[in-house]
PDB file of N, CA and C in Angstrom:
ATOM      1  N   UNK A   1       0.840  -1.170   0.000  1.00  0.00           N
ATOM      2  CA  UNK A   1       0.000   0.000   0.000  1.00  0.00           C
ATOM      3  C   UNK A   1       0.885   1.233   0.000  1.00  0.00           C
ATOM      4  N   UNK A   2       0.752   2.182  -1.138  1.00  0.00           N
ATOM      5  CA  UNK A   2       1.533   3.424  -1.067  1.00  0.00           C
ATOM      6  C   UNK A   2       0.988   4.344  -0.059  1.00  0.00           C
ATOM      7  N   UNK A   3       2.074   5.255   1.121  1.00  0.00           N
ATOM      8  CA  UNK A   3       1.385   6.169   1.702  1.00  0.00           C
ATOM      9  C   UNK A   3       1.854   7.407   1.197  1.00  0.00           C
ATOM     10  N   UNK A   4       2.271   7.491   0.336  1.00  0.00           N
ATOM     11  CA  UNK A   4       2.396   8.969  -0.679  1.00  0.00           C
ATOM     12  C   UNK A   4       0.932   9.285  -1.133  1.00  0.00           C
ATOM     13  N   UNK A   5       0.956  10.647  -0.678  1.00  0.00           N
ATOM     14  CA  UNK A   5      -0.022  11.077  -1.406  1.00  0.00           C
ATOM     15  C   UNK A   5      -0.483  11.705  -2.960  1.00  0.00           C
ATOM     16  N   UNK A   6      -0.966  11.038  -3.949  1.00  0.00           N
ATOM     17  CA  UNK A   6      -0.703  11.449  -5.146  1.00  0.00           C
ATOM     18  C   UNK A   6      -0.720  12.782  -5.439  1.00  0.00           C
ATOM     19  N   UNK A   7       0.183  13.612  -6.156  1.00  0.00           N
ATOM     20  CA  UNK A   7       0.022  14.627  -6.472  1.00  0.00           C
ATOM     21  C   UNK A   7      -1.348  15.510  -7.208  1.00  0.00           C
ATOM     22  N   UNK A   8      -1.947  15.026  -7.788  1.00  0.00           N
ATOM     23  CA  UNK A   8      -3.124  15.389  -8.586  1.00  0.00           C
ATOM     24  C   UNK A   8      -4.352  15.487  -7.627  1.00  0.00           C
ATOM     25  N   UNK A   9      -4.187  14.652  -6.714  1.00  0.00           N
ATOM     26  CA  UNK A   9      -5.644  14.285  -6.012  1.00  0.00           C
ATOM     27  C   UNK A   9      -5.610  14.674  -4.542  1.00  0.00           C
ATOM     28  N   UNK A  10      -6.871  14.657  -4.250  1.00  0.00           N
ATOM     29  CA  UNK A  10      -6.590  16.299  -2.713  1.00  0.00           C
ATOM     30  C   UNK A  10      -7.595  15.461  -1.711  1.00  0.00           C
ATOM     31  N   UNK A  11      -6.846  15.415  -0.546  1.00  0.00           N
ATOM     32  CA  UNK A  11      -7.319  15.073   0.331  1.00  0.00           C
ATOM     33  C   UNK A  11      -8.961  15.623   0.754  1.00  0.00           C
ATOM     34  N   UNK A  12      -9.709  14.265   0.932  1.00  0.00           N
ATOM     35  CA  UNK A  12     -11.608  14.842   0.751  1.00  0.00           C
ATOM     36  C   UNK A  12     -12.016  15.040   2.545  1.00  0.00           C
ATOM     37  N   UNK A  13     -11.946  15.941   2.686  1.00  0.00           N
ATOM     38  CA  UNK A  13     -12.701  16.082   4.345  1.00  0.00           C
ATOM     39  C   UNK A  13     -13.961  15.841   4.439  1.00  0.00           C
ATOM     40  N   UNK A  14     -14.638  15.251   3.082  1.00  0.00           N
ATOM     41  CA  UNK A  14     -15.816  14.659   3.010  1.00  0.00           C
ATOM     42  C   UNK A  14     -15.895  13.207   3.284  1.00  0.00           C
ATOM     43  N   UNK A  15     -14.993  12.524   2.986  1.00  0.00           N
ATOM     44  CA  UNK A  15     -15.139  11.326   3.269  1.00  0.00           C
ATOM     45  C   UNK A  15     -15.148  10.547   5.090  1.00  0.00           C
ATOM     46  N   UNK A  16     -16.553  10.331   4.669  1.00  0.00           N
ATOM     47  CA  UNK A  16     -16.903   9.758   6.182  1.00  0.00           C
ATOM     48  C   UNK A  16     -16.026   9.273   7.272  1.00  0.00           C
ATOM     49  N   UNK A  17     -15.919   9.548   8.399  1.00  0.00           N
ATOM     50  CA  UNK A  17     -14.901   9.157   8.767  1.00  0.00           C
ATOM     51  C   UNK A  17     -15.231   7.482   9.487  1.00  0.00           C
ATOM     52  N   UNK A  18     -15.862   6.886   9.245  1.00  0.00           N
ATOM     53  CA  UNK A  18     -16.476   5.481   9.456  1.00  0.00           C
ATOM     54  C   UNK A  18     -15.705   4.152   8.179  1.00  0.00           C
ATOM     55  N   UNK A  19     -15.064   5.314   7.266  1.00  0.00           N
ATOM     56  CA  UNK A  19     -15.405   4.141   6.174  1.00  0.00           C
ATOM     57  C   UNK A  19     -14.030   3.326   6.219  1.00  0.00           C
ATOM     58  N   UNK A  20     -14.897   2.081   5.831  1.00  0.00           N
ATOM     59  CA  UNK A  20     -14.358   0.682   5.791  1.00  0.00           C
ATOM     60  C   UNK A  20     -14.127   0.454   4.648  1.00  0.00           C
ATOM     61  N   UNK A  21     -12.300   0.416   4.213  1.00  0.00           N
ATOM     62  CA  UNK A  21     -11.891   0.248   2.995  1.00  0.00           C
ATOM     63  C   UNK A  21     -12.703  -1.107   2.348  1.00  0.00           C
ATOM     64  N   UNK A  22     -12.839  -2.227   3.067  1.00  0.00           N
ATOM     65  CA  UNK A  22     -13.141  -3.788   2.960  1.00  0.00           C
ATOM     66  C   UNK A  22     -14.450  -4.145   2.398  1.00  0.00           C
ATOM     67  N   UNK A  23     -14.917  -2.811   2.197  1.00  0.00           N
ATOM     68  CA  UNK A  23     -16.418  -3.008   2.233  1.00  0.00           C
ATOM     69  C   UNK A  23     -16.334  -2.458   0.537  1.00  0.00           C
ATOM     70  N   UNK A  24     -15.788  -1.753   0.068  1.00  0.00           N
ATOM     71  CA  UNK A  24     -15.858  -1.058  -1.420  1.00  0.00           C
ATOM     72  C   UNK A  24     -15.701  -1.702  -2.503  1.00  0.00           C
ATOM     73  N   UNK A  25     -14.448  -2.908  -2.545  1.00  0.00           N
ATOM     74  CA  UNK A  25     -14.417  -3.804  -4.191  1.00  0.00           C
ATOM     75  C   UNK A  25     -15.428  -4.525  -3.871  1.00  0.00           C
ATOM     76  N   UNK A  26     -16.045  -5.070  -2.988  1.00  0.00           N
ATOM     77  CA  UNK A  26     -17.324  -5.818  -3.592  1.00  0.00           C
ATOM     78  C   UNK A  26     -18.872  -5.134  -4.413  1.00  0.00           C
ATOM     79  N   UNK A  27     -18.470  -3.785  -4.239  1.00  0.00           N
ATOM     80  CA  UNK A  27     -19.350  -2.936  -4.432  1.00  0.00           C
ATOM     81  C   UNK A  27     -18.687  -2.265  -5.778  1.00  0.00           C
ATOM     82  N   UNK A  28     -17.762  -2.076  -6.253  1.00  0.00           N
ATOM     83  CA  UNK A  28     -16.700  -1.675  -7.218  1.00  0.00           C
ATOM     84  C   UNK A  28     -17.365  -2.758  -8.078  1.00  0.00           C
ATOM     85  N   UNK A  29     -17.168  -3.973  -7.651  1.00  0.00           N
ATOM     86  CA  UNK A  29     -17.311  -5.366  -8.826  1.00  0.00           C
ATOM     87  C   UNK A  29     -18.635  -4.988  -9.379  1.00  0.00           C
ATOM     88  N   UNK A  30     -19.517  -4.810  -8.191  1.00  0.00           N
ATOM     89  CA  UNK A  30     -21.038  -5.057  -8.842  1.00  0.00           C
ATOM     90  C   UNK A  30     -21.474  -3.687  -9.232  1.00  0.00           C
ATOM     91  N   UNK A  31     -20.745  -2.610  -9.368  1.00  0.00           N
ATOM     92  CA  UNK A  31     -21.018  -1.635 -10.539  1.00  0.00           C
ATOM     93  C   UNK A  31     -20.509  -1.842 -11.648  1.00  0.00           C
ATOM     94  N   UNK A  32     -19.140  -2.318 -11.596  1.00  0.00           N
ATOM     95  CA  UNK A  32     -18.905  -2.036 -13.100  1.00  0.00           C
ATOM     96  C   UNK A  32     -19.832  -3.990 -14.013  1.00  0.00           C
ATOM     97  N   UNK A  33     -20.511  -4.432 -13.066  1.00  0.00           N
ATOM     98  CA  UNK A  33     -21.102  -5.870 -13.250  1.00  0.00           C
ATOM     99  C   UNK A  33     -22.609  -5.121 -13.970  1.00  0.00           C
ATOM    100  N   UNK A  34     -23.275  -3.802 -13.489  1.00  0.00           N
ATOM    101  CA  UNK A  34     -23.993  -2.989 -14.085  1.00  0.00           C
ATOM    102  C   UNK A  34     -23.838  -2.361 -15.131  1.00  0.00           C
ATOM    103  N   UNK A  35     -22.859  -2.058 -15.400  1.00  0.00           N
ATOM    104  CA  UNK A  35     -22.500  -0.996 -16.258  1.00  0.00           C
ATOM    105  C   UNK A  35     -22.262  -1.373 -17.493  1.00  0.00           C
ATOM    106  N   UNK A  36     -22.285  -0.741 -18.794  1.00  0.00           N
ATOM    107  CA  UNK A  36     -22.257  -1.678 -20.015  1.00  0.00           C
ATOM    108  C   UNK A  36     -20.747  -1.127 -20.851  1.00  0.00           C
ATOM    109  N   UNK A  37     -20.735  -0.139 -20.654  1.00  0.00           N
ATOM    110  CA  UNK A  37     -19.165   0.812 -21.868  1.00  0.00           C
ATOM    111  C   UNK A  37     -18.718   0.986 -20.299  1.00  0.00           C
ATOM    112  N   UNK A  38     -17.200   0.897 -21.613  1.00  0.00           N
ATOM    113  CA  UNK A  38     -16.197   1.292 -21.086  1.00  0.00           C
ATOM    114  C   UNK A  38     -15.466   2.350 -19.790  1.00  0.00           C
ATOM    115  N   UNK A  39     -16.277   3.452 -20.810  1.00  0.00           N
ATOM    116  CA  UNK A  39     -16.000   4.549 -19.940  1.00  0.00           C
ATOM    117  C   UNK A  39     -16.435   5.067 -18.679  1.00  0.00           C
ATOM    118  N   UNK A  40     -17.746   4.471 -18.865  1.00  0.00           N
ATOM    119  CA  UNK A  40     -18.512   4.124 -17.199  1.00  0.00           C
ATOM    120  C   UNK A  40     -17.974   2.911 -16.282  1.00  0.00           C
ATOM    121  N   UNK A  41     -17.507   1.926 -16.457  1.00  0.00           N
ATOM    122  CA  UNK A  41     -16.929   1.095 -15.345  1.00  0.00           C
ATOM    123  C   UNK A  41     -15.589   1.922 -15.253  1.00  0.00           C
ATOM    124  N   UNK A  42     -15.277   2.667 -15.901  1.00  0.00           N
ATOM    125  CA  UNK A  42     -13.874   2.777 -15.467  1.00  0.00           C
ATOM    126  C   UNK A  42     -13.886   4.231 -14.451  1.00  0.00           C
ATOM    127  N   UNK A  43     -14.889   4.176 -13.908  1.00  0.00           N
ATOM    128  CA  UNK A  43     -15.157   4.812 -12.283  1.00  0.00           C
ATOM    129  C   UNK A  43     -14.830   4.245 -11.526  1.00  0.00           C
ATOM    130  N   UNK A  44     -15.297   2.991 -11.748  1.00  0.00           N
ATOM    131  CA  UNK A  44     -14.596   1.942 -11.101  1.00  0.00           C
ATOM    132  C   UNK A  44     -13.250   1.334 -10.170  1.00  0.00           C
ATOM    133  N   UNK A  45     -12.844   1.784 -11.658  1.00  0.00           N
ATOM    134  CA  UNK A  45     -11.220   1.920 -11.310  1.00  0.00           C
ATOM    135  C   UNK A  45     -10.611   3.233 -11.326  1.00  0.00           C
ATOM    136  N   UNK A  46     -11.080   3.830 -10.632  1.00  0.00           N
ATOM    137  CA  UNK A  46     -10.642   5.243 -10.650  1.00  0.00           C
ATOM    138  C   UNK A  46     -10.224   5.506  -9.090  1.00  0.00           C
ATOM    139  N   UNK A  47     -11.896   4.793  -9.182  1.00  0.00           N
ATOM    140  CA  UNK A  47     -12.217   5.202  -7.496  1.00  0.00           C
ATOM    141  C   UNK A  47     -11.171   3.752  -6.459  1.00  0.00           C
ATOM    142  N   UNK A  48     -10.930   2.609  -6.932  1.00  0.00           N
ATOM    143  CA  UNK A  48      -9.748   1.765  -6.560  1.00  0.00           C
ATOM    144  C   UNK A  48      -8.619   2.364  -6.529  1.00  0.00           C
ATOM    145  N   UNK A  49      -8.081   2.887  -7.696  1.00  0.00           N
ATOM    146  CA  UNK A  49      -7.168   3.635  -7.458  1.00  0.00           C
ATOM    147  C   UNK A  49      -6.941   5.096  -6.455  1.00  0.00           C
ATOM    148  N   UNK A  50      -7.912   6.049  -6.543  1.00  0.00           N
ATOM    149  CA  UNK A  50      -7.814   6.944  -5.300  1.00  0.00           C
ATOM    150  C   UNK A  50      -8.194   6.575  -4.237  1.00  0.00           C
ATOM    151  N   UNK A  51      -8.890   5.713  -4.010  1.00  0.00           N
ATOM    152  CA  UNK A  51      -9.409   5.090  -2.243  1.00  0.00           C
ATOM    153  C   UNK A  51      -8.612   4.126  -1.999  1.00  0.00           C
ATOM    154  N   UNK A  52      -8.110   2.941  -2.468  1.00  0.00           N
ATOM    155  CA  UNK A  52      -8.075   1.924  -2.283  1.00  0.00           C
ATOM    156  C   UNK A  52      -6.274   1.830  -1.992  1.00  0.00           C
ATOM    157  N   UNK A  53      -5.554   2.231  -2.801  1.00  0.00           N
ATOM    158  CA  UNK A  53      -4.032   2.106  -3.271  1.00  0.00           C
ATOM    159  C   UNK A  53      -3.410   3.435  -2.553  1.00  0.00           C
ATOM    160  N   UNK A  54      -4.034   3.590  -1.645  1.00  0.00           N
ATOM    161  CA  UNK A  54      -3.389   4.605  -0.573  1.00  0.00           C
ATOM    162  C   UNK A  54      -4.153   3.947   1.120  1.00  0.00           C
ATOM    163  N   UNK A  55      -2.970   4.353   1.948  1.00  0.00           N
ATOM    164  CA  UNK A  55      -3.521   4.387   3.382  1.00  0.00           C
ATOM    165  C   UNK A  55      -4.519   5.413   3.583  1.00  0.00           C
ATOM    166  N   UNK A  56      -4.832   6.773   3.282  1.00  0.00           N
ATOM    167  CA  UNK A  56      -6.091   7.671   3.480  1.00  0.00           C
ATOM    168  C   UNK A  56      -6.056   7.931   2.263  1.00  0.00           C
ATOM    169  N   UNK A  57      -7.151   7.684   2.178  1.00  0.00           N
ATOM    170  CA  UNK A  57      -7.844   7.694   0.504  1.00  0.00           C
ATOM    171  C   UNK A  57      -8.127   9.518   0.252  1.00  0.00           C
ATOM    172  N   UNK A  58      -7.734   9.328  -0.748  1.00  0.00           N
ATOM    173  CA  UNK A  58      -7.883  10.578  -1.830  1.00  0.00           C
ATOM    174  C   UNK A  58      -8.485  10.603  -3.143  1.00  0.00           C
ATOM    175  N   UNK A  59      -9.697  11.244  -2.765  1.00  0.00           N
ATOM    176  CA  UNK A  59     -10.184  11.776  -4.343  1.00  0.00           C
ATOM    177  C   UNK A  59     -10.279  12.683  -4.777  1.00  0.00           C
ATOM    178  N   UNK A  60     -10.127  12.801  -6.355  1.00  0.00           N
ATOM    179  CA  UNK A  60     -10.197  13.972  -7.284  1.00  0.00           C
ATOM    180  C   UNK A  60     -11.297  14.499  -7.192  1.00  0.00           C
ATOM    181  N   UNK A  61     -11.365  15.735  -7.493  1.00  0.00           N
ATOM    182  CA  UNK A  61     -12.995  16.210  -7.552  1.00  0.00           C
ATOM    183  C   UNK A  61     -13.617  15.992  -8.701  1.00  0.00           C
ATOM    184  N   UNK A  62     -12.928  15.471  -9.545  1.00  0.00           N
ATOM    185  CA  UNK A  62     -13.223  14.843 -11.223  1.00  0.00           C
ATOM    186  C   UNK A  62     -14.175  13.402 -10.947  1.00  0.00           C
ATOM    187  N   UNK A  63     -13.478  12.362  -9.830  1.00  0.00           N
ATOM    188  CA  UNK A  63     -14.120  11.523  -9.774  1.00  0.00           C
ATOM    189  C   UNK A  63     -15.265  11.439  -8.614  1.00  0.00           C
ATOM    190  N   UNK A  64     -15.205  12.642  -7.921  1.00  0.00           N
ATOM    191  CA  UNK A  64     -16.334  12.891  -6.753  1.00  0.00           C
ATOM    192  C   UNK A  64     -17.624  13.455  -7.906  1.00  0.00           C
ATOM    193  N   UNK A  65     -17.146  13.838  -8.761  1.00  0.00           N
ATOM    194  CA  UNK A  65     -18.417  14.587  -9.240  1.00  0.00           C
ATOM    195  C   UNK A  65     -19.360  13.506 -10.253  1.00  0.00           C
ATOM    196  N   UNK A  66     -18.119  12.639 -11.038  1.00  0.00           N
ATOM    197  CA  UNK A  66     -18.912  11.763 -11.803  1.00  0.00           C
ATOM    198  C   UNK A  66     -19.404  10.711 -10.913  1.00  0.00           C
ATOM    199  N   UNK A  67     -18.904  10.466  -9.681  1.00  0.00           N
ATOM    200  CA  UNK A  67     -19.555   9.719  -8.831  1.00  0.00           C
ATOM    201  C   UNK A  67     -21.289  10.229  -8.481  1.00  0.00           C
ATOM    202  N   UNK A  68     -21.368  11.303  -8.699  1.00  0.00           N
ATOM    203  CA  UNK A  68     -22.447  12.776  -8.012  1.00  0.00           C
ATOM    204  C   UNK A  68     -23.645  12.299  -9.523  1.00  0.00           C
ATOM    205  N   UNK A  69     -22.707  12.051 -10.147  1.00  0.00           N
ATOM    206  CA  UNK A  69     -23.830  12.024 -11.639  1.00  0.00           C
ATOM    207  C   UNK A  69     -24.030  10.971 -11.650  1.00  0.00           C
ATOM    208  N   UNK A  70     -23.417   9.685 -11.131  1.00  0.00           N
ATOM    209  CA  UNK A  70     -24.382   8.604 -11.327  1.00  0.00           C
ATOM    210  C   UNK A  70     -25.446   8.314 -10.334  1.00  0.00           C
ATOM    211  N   UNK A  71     -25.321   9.138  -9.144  1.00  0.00           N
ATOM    212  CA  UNK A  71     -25.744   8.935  -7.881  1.00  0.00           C
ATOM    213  C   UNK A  71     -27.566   9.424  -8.436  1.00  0.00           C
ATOM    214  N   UNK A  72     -27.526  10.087  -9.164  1.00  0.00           N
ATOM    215  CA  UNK A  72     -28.751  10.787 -10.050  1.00  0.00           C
ATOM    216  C   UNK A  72     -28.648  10.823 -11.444  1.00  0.00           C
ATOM    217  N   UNK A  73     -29.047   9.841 -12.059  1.00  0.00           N
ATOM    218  CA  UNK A  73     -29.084   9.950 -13.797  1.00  0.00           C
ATOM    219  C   UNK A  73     -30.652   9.572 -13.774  1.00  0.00           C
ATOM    220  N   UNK A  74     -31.054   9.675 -15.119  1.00  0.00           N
ATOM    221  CA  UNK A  74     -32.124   9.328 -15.483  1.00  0.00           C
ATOM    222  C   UNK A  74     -32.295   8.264 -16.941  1.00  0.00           C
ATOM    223  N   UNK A  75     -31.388   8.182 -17.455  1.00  0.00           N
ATOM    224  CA  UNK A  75     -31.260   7.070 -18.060  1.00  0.00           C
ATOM    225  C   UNK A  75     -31.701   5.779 -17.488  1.00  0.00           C
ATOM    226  N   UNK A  76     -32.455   5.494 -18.495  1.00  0.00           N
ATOM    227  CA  UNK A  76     -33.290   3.533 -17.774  1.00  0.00           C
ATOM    228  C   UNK A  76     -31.895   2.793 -17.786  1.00  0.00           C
ATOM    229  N   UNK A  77     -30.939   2.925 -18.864  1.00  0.00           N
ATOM    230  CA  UNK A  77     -29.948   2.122 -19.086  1.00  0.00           C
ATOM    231  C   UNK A  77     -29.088   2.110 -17.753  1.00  0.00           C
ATOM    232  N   UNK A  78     -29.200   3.231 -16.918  1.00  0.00           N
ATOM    233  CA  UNK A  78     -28.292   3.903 -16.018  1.00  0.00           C
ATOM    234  C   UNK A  78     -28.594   3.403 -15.044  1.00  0.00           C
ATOM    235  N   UNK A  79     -30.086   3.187 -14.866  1.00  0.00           N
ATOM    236  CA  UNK A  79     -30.442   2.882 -13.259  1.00  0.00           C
ATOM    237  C   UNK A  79     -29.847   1.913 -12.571  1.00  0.00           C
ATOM    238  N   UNK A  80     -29.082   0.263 -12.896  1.00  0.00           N
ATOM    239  CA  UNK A  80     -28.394  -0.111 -11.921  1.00  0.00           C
ATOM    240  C   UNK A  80     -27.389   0.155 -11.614  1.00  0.00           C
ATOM    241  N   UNK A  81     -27.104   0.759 -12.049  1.00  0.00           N
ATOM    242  CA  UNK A  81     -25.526   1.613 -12.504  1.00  0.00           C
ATOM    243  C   UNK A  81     -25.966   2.964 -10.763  1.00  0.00           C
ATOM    244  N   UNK A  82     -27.019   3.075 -10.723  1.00  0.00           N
ATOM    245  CA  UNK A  82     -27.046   4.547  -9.948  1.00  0.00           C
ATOM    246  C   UNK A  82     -27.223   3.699  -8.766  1.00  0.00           C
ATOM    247  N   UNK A  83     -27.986   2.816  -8.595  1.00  0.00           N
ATOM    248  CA  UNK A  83     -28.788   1.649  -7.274  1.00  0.00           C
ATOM    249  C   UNK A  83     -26.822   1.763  -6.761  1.00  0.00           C
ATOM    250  N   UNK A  84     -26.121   1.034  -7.001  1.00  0.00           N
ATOM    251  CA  UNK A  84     -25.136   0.783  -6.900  1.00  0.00           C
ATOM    252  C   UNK A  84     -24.002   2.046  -6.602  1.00  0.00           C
ATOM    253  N   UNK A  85     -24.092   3.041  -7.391  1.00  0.00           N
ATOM    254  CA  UNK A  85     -23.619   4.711  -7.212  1.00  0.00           C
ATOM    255  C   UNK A  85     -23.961   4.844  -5.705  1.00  0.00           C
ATOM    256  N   UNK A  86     -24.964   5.550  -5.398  1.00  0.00           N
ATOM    257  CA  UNK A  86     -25.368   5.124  -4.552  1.00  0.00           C
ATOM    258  C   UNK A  86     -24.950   4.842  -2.907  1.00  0.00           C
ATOM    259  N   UNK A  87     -24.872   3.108  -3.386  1.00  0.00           N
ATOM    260  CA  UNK A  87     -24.255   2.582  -2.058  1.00  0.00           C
ATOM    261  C   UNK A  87     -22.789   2.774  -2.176  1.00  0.00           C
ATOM    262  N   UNK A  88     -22.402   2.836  -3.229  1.00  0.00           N
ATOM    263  CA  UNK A  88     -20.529   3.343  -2.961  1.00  0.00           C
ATOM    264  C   UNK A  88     -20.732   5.044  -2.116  1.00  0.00           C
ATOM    265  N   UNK A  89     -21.089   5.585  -2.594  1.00  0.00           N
ATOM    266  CA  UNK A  89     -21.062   7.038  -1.726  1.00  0.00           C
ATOM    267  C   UNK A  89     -21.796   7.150  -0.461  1.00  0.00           C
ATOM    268  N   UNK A  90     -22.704   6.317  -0.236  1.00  0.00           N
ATOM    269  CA  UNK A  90     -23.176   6.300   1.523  1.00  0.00           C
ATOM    270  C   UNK A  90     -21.788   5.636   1.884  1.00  0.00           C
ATOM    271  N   UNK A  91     -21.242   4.413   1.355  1.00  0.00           N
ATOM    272  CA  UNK A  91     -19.722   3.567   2.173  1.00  0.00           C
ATOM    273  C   UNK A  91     -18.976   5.029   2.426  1.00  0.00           C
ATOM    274  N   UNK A  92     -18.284   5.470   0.949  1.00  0.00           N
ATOM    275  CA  UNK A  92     -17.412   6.467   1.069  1.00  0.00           C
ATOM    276  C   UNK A  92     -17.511   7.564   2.232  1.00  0.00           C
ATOM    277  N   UNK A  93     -19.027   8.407   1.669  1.00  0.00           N
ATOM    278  CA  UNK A  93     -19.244   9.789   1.941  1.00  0.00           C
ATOM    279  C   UNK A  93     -20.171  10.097   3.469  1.00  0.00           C
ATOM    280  N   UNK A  94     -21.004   8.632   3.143  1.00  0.00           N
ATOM    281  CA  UNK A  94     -21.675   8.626   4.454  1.00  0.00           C
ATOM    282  C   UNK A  94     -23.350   9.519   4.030  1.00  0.00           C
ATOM    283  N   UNK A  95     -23.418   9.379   2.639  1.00  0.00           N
ATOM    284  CA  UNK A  95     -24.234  10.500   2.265  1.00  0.00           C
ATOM    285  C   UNK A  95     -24.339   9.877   0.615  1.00  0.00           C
ATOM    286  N   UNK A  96     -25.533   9.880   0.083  1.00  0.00           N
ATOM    287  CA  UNK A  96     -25.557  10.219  -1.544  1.00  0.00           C
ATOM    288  C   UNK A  96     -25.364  11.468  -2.028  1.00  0.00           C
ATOM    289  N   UNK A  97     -24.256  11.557  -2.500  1.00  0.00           N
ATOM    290  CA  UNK A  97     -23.467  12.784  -3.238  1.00  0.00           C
ATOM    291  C   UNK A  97     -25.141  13.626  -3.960  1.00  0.00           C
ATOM    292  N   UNK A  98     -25.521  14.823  -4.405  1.00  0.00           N
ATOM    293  CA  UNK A  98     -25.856  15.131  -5.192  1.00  0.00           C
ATOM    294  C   UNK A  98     -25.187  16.122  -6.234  1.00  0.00           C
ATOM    295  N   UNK A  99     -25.867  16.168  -7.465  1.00  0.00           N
ATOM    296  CA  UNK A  99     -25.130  17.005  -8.658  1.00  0.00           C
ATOM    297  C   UNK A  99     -25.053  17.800  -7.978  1.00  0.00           C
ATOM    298  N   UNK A 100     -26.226  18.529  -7.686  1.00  0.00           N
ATOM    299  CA  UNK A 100     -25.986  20.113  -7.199  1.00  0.00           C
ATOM    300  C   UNK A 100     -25.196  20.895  -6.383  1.00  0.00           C
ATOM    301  N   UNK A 101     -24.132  19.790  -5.300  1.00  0.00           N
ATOM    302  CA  UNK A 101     -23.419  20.080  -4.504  1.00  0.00           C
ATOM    303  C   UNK A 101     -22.330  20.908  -5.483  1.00  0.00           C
ATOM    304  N   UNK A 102     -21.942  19.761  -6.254  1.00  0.00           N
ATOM    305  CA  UNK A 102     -21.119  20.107  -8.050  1.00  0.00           C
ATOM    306  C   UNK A 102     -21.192  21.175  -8.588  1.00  0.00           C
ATOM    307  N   UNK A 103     -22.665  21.979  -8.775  1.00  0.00           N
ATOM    308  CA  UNK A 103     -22.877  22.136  -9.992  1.00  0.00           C
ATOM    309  C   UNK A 103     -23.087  21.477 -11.504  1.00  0.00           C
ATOM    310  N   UNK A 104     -23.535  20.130 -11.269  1.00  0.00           N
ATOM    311  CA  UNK A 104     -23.303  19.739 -12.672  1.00  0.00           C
ATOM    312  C   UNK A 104     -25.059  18.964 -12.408  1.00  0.00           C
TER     313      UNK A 104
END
């Protein structure tokens, strides 16, 4: 486990202070197990990589926000994709992210 903190990505004073790393790839699996392209599971691994591959997890606000947009889409295609959004950000955040926090 690296305890460097990546340069790009900024420590979240949002993230709950409860959360249980142990609890997230099973929840990682069964989104991107929802998800159909590419570019949407690879939140996935985004969010492994800033939470997971550090001792205090760090996220981008790039991937807090697309986390924020799946947490609320309206796409039918989207919806297990969001069921799942979701429960990763109550683990993480302790809270379902909304867009509007964003702006987006």
């Amino acid at each position: 486990m690296n305890t460097e903190t990546p340069h790009p990505a900024i420590e979240m004073s949002l993230i709950h202070p409860e959360f249980d790393k142990q609890h997230l790839p099973p929840l990682l699996s069964e989104f991107r197990a929802s998800t159909r392209r590419a570019q949407d599971k690879s939140l996935a691994t985004r969010l492994e990589e800033e939470v997971l591959q550090y001792e205090r997890p760090h996220i981008r606000r790039q991937t807090i926000v697309r986390l924020a947009k799946w947490c609320k889409t309206d796409g039918r295609a989207y919806q297990d994709g969001m069921v799942v959004a979701r429960k990763i950000s109550l683990l993480i955040f302790g809270r379902i992210l909304r867009r509007e926090d964003f702006g987006v």
